[in-house]
Protein backbone atom coordinates (compact mmCIF):
# COMPACT_ATOMS: atom_id res chain seq x y z
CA UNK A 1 116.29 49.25 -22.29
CA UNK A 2 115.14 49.71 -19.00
CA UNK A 3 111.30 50.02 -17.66
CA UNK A 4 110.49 53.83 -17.35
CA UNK A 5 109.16 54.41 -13.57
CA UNK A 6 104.76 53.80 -13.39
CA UNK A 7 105.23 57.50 -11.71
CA UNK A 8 106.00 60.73 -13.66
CA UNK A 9 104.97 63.59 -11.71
CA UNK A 10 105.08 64.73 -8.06
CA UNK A 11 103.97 68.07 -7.12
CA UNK A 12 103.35 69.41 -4.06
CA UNK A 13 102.68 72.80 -2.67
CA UNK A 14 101.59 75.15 0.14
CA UNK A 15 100.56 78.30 0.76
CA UNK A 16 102.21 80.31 3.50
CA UNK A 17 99.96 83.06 4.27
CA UNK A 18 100.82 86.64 5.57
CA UNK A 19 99.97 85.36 9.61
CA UNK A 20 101.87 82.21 9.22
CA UNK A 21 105.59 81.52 9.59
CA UNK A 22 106.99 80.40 6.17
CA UNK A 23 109.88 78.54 7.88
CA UNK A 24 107.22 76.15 9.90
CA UNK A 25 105.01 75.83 6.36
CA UNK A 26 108.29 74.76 4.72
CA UNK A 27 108.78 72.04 7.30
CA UNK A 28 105.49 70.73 7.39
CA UNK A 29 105.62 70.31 3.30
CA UNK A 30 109.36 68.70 4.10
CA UNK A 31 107.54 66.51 6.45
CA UNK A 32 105.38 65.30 3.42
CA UNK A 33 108.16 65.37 0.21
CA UNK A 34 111.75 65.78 0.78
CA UNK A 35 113.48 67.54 -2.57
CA UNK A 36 114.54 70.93 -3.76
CA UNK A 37 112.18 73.89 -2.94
CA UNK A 38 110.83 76.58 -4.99
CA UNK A 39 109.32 79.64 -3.38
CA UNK A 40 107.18 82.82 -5.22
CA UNK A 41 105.37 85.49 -3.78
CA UNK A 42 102.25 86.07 -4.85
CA UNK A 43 99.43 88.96 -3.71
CA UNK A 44 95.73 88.54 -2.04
CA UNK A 45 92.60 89.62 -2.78
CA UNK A 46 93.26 92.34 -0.03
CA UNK A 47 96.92 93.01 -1.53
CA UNK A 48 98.62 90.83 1.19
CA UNK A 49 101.24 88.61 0.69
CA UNK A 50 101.15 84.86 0.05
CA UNK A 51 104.06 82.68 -0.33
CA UNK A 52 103.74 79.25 -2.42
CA UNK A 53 106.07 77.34 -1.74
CA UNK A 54 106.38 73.79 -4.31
CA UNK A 55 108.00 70.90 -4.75
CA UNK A 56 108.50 69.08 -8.14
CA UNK A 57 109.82 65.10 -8.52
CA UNK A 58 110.16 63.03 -11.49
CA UNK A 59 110.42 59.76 -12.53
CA UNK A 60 111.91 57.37 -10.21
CA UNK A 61 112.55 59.96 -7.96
CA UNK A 62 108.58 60.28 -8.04
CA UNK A 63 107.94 56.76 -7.46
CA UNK A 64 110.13 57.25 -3.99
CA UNK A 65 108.08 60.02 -3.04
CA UNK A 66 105.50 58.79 -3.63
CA UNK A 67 106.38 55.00 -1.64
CA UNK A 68 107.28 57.53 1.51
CA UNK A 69 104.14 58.70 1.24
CA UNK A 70 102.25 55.71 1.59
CA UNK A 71 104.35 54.11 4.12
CA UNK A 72 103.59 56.38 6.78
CA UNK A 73 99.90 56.35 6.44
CA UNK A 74 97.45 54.06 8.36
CA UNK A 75 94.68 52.23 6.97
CA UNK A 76 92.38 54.84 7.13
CA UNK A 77 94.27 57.29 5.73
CA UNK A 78 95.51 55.40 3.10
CA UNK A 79 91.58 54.81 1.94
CA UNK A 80 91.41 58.25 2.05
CA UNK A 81 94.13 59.03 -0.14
CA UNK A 82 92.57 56.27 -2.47
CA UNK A 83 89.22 58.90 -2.60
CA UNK A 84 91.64 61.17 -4.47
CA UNK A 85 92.48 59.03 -7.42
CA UNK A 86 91.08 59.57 -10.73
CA UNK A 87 91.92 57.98 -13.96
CA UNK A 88 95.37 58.24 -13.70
CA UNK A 89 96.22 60.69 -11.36
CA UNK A 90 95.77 60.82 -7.31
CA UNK A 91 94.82 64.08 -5.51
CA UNK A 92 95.22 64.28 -2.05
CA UNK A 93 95.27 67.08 0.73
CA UNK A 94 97.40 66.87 3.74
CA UNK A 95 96.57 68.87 7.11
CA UNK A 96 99.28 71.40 7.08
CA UNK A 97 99.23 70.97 11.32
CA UNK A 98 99.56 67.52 11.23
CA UNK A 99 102.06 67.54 8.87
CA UNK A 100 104.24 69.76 10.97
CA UNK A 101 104.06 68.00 13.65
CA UNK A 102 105.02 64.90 11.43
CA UNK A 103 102.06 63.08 10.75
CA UNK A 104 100.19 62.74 7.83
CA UNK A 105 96.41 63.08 7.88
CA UNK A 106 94.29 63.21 4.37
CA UNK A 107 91.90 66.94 4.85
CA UNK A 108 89.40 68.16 3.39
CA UNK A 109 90.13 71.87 4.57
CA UNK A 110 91.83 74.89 3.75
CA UNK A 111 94.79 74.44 5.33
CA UNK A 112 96.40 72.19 3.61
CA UNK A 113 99.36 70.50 1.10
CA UNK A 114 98.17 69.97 -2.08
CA UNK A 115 99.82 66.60 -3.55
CA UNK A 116 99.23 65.48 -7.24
CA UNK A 117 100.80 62.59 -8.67
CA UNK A 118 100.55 61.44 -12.52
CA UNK A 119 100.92 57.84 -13.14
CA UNK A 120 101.81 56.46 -16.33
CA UNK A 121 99.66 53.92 -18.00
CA UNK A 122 98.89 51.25 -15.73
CA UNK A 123 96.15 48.45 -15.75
CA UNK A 124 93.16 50.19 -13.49
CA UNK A 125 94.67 53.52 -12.97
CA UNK A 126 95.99 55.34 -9.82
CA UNK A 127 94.00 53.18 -7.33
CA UNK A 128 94.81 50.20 -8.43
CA UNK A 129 98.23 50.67 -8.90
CA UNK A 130 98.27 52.38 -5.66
CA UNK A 131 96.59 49.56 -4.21
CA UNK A 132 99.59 47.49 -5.47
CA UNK A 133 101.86 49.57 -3.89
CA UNK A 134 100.65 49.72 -0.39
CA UNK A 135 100.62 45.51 -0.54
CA UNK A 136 104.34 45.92 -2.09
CA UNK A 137 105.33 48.02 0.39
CA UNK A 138 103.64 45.99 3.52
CA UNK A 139 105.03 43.07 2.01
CA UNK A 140 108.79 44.52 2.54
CA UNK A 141 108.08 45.12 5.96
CA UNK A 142 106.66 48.98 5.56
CA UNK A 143 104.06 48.73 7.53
């Protein structure tokens, strides 16, 4: 029987307002997870329109995600990400304008991709297993 993947859940989202271009909010959450794309509408305060647009991966397909993820951020950002872990869970923000222009860039505004990712059971939780990761990942040339 084969070792079930330390990730189970990755779900990301973002909110295309009524003044933005969904198309360029759909490629800046593409720039952060690759995979298949819902979309709902959704209404304002003010009645206007706001589009969510998510992005759901499992399992091993997580895990990949998720190693993407971390191999395209930079020491500082990656101890920013870190900030967002709790128990077993990590909660991170992406600037929505970096991350159409390609780069990924931990926020702490409104204008943002929400990422959550649910770990399974692993000895210190999401940082620490995060923290193994990154090392992995550097080790095999990632960064």
């Amino acid at each position: 029987m084969s070792r079930p993947c330390p990730v189970s859940l990755l779900h990301a989202r973002a909110y295309a307002h009524a003044t933005e271009d969904p198309e360029r909010v759909l490629r800046a959450l593409e720039n952060v997870v690759r995979g298949h794309y819902t979309v709902r509408d959704v209404r304002g305060h003010y009645g206007n329109v706001i589009r969510i647009i998510e992005v759901r991966a499992a399992d091993c397909e997580a895990l990949e995600a998720l190693k993407s993820i971390v191999s395209r951020l930079d020491d500082l950002e990656f101890q920013l990400l870190l900030l967002g872990a709790e128990g077993s869970r990590l909660y991170v923000r992406f600037d929505k304008q970096h991350a159409y222009r390609g780069a990924l860039r931990v926020s702490g505004g409104d204008d943002v991709i929400h990422v959550e990712v649910h770990c399974r059971s692993t000895a210190g939780g999401a940082r620490s297993f995060l923290a193994r990761l990154r090392e992995e990942l550097k080790g095999a040339g990632g960064q």
